[in-house]
PDB file of N, CA and C in Angstrom:
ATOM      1  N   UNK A   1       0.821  -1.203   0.000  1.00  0.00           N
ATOM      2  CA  UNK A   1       0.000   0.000   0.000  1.00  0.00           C
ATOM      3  C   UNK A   1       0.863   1.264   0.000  1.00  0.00           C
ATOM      4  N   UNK A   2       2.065   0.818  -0.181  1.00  0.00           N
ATOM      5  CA  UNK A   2       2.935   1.934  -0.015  1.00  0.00           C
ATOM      6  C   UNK A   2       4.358   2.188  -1.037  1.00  0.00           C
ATOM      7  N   UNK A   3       4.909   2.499  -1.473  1.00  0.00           N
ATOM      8  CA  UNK A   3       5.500   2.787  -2.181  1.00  0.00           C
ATOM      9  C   UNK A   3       6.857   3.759  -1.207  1.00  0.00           C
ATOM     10  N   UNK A   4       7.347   4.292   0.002  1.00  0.00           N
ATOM     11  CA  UNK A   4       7.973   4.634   0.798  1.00  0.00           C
ATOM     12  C   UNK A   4       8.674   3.223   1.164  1.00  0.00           C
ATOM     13  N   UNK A   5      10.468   3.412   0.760  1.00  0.00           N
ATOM     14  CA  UNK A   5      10.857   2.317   1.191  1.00  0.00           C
ATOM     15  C   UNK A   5      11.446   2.694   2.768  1.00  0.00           C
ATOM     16  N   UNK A   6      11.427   3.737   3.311  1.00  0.00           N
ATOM     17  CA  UNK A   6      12.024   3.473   4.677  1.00  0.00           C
ATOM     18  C   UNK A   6      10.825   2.334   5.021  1.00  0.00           C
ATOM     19  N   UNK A   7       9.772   2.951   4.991  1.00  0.00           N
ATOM     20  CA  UNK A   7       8.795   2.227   6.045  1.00  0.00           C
ATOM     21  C   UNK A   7       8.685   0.742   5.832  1.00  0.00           C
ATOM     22  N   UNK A   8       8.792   0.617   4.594  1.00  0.00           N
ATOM     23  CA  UNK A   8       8.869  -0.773   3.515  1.00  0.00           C
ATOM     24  C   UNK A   8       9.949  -1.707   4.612  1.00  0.00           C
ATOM     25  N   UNK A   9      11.163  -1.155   4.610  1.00  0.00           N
ATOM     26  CA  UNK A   9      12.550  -1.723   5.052  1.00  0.00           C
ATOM     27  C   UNK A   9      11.945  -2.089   6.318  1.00  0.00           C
ATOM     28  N   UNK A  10      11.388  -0.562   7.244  1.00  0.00           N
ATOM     29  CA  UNK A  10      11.399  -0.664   8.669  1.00  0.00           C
ATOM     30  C   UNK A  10      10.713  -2.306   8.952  1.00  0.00           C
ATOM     31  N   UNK A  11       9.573  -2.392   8.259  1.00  0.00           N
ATOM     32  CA  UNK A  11       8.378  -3.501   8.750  1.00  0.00           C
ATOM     33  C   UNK A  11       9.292  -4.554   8.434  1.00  0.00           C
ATOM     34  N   UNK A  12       9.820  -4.826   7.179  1.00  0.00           N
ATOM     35  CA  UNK A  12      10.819  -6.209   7.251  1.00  0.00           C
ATOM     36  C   UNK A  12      11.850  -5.871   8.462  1.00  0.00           C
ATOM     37  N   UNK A  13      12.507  -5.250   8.735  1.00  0.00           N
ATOM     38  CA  UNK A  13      13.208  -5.500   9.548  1.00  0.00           C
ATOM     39  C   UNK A  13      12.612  -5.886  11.550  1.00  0.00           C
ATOM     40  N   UNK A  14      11.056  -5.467  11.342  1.00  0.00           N
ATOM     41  CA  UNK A  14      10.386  -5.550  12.435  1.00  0.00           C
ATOM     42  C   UNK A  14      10.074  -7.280  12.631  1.00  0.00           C
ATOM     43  N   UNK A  15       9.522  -7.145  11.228  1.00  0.00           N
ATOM     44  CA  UNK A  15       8.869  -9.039  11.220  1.00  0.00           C
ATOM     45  C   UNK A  15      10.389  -9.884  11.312  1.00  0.00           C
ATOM     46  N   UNK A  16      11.499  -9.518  10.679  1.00  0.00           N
ATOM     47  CA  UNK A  16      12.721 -10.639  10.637  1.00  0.00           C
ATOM     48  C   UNK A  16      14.073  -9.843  10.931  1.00  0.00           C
ATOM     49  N   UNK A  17      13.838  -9.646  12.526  1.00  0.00           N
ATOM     50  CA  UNK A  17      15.266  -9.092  12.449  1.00  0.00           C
ATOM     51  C   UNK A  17      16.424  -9.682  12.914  1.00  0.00           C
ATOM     52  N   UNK A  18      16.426 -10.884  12.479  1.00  0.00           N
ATOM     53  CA  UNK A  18      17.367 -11.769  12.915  1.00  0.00           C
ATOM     54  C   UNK A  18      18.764 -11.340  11.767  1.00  0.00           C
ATOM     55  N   UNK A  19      19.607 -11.244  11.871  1.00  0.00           N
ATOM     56  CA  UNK A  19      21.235 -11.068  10.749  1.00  0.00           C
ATOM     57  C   UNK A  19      20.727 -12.116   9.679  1.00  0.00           C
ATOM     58  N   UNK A  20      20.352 -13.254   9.912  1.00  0.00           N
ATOM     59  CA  UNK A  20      20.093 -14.326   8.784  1.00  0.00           C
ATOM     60  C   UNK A  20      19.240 -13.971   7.489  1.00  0.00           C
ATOM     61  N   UNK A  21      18.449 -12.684   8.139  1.00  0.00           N
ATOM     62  CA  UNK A  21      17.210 -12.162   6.925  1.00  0.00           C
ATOM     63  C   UNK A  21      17.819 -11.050   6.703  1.00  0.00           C
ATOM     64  N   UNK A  22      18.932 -10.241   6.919  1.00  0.00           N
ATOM     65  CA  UNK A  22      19.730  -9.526   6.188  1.00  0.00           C
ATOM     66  C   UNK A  22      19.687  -9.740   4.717  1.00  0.00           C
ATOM     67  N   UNK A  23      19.915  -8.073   4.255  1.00  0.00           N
ATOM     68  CA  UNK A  23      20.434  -8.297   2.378  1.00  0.00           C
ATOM     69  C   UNK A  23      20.805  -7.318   2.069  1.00  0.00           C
ATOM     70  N   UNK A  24      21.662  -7.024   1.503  1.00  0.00           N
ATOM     71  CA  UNK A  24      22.213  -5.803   0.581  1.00  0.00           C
ATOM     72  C   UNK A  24      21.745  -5.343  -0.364  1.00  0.00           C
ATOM     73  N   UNK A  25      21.171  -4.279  -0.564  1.00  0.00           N
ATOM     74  CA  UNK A  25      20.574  -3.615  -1.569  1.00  0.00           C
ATOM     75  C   UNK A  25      21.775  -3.092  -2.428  1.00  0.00           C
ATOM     76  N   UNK A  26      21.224  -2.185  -3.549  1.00  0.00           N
ATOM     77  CA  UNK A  26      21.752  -1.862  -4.370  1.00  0.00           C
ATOM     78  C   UNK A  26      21.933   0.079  -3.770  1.00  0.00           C
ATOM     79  N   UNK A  27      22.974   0.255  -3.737  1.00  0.00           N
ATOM     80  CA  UNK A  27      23.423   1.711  -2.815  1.00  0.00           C
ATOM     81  C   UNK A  27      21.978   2.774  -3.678  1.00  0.00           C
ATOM     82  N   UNK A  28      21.769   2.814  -4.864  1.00  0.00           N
ATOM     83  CA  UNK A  28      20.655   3.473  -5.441  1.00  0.00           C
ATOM     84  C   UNK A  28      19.703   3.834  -4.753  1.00  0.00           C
ATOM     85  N   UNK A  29      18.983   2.351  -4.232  1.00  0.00           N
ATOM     86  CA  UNK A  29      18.179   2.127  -3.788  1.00  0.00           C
ATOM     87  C   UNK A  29      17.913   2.034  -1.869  1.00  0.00           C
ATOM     88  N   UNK A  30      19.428   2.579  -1.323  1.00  0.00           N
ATOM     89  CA  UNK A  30      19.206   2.170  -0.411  1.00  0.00           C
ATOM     90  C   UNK A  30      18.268   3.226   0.442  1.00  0.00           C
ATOM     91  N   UNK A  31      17.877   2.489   2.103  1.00  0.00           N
ATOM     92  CA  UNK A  31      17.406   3.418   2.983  1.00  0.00           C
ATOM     93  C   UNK A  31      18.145   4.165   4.104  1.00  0.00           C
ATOM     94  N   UNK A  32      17.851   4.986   3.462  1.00  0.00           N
ATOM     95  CA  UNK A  32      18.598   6.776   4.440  1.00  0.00           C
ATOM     96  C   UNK A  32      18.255   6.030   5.836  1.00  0.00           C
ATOM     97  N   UNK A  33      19.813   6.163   6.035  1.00  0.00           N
ATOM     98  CA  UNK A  33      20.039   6.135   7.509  1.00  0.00           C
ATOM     99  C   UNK A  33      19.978   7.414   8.693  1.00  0.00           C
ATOM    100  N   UNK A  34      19.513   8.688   7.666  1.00  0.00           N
ATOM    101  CA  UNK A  34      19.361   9.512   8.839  1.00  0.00           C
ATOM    102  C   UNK A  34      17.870  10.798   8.251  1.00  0.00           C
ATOM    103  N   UNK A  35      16.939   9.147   8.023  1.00  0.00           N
ATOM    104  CA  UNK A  35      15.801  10.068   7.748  1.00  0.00           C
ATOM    105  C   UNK A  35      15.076  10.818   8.766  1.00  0.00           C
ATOM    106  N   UNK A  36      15.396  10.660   9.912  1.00  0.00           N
ATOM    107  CA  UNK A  36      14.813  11.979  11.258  1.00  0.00           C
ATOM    108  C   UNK A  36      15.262  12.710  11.325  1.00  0.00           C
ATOM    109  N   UNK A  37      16.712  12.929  10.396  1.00  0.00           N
ATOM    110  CA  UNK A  37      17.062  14.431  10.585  1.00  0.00           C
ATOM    111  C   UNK A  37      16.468  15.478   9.780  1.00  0.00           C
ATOM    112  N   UNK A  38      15.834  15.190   8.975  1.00  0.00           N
ATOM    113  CA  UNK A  38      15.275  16.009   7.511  1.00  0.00           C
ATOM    114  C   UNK A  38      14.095  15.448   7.647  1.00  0.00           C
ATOM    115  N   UNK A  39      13.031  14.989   9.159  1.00  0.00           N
ATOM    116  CA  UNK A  39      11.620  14.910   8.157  1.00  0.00           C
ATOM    117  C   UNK A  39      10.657  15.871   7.032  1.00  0.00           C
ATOM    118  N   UNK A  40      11.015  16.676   7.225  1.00  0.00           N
ATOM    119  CA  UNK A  40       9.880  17.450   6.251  1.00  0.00           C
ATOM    120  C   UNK A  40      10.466  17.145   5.362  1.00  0.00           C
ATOM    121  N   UNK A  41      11.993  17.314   4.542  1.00  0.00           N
ATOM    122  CA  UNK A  41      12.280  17.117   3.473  1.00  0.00           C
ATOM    123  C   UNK A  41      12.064  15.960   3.136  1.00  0.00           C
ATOM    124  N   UNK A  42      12.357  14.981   3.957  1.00  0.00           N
ATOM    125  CA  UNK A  42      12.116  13.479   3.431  1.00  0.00           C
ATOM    126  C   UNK A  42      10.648  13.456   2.980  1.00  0.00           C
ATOM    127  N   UNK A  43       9.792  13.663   4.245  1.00  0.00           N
ATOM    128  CA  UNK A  43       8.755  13.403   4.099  1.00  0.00           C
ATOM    129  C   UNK A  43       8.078  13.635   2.458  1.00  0.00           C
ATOM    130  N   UNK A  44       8.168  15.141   2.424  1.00  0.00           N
ATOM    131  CA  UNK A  44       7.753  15.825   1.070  1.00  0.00           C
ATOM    132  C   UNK A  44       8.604  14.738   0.025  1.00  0.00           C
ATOM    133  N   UNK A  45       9.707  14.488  -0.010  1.00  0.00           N
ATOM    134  CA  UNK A  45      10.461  13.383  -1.019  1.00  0.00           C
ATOM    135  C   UNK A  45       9.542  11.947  -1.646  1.00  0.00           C
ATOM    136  N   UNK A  46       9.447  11.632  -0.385  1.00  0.00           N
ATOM    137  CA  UNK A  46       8.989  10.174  -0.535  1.00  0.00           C
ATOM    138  C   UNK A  46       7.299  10.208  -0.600  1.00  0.00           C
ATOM    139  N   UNK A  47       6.441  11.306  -0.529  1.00  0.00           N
ATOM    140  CA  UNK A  47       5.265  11.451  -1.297  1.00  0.00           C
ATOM    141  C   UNK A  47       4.791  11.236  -2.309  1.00  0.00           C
ATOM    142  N   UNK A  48       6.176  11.839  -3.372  1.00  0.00           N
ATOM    143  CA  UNK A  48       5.984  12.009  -4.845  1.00  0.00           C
ATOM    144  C   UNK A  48       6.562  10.684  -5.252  1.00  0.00           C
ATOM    145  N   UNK A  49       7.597  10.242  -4.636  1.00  0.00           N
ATOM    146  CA  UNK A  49       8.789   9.026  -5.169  1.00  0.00           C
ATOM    147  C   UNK A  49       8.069   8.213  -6.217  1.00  0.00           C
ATOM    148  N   UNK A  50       6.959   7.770  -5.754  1.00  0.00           N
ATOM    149  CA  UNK A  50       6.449   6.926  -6.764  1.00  0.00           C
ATOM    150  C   UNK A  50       5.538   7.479  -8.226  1.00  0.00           C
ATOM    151  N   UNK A  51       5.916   8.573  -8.202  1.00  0.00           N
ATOM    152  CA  UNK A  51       5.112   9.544  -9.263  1.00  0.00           C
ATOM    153  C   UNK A  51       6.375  10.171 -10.572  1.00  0.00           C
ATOM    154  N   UNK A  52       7.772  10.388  -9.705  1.00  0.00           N
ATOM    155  CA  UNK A  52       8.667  11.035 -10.116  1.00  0.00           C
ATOM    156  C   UNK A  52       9.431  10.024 -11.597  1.00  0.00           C
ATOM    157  N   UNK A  53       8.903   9.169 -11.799  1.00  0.00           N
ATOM    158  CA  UNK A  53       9.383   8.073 -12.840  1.00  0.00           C
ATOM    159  C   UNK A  53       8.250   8.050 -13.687  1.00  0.00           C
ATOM    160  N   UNK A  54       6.894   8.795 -13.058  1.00  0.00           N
ATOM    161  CA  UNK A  54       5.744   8.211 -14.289  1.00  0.00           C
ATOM    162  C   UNK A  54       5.406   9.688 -15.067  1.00  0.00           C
ATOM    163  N   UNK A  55       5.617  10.637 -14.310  1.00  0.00           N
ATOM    164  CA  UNK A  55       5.278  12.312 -14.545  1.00  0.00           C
ATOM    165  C   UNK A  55       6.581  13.323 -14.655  1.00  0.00           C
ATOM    166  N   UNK A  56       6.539  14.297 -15.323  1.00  0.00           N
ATOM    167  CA  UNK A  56       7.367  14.996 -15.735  1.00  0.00           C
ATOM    168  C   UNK A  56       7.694  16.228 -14.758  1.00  0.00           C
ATOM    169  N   UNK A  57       6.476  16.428 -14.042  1.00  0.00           N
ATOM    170  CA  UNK A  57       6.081  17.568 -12.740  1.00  0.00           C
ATOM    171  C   UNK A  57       4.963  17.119 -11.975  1.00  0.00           C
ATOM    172  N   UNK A  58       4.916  17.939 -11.086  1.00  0.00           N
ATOM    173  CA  UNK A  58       3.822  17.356  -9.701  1.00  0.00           C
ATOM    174  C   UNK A  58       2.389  18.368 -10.225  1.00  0.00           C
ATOM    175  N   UNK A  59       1.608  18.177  -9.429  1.00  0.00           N
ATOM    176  CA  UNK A  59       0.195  19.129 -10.077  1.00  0.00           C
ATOM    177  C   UNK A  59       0.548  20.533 -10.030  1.00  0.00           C
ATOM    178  N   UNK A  60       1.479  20.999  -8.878  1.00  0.00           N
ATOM    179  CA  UNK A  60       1.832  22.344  -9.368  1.00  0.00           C
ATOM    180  C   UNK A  60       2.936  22.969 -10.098  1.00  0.00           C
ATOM    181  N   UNK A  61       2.622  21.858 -10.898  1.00  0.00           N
ATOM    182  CA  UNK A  61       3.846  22.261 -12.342  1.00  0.00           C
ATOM    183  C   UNK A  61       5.256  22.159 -11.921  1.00  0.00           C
ATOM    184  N   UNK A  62       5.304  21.818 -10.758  1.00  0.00           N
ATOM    185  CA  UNK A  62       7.204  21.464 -10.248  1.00  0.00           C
ATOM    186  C   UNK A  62       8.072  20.395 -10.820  1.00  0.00           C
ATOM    187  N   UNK A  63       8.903  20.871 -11.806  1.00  0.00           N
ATOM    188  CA  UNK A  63       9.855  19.848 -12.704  1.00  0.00           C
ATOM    189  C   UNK A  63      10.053  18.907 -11.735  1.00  0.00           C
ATOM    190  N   UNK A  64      10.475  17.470 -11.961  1.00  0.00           N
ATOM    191  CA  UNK A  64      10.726  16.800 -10.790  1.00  0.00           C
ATOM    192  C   UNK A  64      12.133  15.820 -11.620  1.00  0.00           C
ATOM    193  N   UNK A  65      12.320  16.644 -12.715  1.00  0.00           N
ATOM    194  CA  UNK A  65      13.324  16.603 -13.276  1.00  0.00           C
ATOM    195  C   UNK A  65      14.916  16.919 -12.306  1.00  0.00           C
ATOM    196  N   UNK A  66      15.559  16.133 -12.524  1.00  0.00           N
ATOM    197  CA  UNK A  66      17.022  16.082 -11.814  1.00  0.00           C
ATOM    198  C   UNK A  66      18.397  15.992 -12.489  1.00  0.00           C
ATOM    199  N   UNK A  67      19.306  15.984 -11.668  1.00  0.00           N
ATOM    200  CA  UNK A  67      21.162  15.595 -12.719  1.00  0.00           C
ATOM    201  C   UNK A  67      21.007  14.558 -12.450  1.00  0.00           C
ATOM    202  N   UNK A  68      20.544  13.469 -12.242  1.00  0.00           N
ATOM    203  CA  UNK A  68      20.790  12.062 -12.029  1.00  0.00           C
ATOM    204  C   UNK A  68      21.170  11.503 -13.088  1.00  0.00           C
ATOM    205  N   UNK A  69      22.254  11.276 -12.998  1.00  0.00           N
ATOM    206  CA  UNK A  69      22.505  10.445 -13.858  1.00  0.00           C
ATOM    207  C   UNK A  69      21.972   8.817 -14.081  1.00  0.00           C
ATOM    208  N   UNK A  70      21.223   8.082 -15.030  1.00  0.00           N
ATOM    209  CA  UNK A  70      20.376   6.834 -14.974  1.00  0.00           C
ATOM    210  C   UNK A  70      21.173   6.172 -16.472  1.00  0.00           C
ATOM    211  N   UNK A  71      21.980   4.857 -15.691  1.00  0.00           N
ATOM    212  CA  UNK A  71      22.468   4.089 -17.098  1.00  0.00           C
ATOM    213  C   UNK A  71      21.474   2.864 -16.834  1.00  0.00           C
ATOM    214  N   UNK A  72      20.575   2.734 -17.440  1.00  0.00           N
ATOM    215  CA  UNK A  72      19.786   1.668 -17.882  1.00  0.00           C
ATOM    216  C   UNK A  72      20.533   0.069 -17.835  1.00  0.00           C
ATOM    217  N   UNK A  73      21.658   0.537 -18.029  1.00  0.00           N
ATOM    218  CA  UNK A  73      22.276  -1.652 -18.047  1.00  0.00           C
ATOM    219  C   UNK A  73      22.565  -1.811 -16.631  1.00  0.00           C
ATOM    220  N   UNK A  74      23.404  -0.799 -16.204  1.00  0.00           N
ATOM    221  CA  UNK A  74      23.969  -1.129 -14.907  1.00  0.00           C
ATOM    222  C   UNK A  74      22.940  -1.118 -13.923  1.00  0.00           C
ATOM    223  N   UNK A  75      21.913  -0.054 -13.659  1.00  0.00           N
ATOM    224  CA  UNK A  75      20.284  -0.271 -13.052  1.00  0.00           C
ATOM    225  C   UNK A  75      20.092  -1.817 -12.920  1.00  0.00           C
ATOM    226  N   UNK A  76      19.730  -2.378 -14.180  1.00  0.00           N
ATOM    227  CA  UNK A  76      19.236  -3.635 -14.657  1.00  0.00           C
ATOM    228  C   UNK A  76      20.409  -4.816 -14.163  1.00  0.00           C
ATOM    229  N   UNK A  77      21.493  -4.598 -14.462  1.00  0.00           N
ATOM    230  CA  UNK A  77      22.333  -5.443 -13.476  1.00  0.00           C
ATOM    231  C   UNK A  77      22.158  -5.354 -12.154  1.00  0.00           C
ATOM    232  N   UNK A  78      22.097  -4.430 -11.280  1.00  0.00           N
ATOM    233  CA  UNK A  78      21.804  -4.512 -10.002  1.00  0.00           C
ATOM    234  C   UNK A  78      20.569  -4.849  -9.457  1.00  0.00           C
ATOM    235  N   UNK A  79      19.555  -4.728 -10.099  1.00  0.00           N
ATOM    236  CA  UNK A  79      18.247  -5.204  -9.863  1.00  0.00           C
ATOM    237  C   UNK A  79      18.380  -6.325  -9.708  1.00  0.00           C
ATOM    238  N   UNK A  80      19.343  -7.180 -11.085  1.00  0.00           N
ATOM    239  CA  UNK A  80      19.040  -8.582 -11.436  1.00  0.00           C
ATOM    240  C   UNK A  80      20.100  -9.159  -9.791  1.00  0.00           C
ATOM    241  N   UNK A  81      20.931  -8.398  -9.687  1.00  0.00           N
ATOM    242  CA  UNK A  81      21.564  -9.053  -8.456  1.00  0.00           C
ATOM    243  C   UNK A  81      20.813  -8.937  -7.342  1.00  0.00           C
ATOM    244  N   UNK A  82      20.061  -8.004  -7.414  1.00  0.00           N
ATOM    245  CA  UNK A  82      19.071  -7.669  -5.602  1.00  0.00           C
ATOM    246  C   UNK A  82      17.893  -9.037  -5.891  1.00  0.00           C
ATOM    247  N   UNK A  83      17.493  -9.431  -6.969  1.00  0.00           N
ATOM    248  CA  UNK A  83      16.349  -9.910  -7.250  1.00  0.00           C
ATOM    249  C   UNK A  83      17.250 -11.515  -6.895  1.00  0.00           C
ATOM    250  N   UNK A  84      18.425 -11.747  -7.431  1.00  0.00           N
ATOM    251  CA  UNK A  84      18.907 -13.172  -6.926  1.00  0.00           C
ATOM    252  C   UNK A  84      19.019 -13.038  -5.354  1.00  0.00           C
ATOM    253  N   UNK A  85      19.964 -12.233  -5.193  1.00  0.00           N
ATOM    254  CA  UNK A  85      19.739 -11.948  -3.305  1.00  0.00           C
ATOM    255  C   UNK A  85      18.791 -11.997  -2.520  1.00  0.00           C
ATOM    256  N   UNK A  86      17.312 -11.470  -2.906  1.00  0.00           N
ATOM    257  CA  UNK A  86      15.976 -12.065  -2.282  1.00  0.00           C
ATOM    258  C   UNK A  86      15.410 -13.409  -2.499  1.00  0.00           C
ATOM    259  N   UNK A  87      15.892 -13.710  -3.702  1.00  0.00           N
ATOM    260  CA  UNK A  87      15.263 -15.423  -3.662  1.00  0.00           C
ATOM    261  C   UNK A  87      16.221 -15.976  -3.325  1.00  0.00           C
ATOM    262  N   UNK A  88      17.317 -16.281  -3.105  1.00  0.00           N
ATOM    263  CA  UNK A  88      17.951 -16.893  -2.296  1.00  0.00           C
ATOM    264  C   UNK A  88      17.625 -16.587  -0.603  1.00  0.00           C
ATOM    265  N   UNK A  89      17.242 -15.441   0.305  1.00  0.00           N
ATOM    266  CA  UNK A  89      17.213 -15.624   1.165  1.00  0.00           C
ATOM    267  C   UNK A  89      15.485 -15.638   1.154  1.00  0.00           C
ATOM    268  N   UNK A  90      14.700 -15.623   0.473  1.00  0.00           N
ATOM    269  CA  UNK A  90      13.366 -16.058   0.583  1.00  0.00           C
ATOM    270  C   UNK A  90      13.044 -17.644   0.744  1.00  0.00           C
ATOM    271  N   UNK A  91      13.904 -18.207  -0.228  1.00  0.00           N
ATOM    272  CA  UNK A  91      13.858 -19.773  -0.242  1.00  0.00           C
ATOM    273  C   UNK A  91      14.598 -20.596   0.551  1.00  0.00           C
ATOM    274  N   UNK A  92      16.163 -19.868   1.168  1.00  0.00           N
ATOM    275  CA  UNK A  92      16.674 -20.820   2.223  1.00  0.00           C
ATOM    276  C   UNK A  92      16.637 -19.972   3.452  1.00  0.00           C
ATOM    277  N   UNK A  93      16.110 -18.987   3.855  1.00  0.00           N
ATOM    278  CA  UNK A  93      15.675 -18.282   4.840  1.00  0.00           C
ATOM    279  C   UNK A  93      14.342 -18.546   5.239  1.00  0.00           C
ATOM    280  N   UNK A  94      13.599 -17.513   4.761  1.00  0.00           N
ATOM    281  CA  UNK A  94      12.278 -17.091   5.159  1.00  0.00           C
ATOM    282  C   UNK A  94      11.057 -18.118   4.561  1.00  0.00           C
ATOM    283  N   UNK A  95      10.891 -19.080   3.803  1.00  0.00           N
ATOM    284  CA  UNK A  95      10.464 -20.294   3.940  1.00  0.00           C
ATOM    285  C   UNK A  95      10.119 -21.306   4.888  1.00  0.00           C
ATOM    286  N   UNK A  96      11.395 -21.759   5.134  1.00  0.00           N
ATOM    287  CA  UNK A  96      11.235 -22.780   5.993  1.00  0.00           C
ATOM    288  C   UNK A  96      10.915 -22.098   7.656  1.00  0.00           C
ATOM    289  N   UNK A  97      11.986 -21.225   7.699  1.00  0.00           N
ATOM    290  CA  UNK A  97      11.089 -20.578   8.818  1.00  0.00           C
ATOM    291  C   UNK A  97       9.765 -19.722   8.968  1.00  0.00           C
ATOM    292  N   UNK A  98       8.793 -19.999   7.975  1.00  0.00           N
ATOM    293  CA  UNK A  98       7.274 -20.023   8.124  1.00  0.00           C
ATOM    294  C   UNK A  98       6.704 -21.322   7.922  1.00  0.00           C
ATOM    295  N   UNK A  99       7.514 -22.053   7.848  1.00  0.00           N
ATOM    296  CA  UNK A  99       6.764 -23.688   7.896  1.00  0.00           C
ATOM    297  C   UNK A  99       6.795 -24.310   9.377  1.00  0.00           C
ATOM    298  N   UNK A 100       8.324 -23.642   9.998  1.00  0.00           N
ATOM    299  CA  UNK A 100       8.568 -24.448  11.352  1.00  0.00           C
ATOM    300  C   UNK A 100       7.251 -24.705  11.949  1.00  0.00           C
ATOM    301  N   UNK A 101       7.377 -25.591  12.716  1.00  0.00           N
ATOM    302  CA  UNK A 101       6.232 -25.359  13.752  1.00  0.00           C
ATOM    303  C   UNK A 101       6.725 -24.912  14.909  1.00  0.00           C
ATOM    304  N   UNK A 102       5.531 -24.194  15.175  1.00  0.00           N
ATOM    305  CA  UNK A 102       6.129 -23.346  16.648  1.00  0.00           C
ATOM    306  C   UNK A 102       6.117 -23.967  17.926  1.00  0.00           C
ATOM    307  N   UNK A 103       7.180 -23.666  18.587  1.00  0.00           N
ATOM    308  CA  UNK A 103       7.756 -24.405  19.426  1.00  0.00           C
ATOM    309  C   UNK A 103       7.238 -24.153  20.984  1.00  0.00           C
ATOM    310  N   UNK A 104       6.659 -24.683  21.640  1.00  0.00           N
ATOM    311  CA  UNK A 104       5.852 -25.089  22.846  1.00  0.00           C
ATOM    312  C   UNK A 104       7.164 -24.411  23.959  1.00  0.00           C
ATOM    313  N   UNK A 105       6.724 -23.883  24.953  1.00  0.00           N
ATOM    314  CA  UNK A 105       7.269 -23.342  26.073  1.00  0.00           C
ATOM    315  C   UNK A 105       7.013 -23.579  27.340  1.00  0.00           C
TER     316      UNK A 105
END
């Protein structure tokens, strides 16, 4: 329902925060480690985030145009590596430990 990856990150890291469900993202993509210092800016950031790839400006005509530089192969290489890095720890991680059965105390 959301498109904000701090919050995205936060909840995985809430449901599995064991080191074993660790993963390395792609630095692009990663999550700001010091998003409380800048909420308003963040905040206002990560509103649009998911708009800023489909639209050229926001409704009040604000370019949302940037210097970013975007090479399309290397993007696509790192995706393809984040995307092996989650199925590998989806399938020998986080699998079987939703099958365990839970253990009596």
């Amino acid at each position: 329902m959301t498109h904000d990856l701090n919050n995205l990150f936060l909840e995985y890291r809430r449901l599995y925060p064991e080191l074993r469900f660790s993963f390395e993202g792609p630095s692009r993509f990663g999550v700001s480690t010091n998003f409380d210092l800048f909420p308003d800016d963040q905040e206002n950031f990560h509103s649009t985030l998911d708009q800023r790839h489909r639209y050229p400006s926001d409704r009040k005509r604000n370019t949302f145009a940037t210097k970013e530089v975007f090479d399309p192969m290397v993007t696509l290489k790192e995706l393809d590596e984040l995307d092996r890095e989650l199925k590998v720890l989806e399938w020998a991680r986080i699998r079987p430990y939703l099958s365990r059965e839970p253990e009596i105390e």
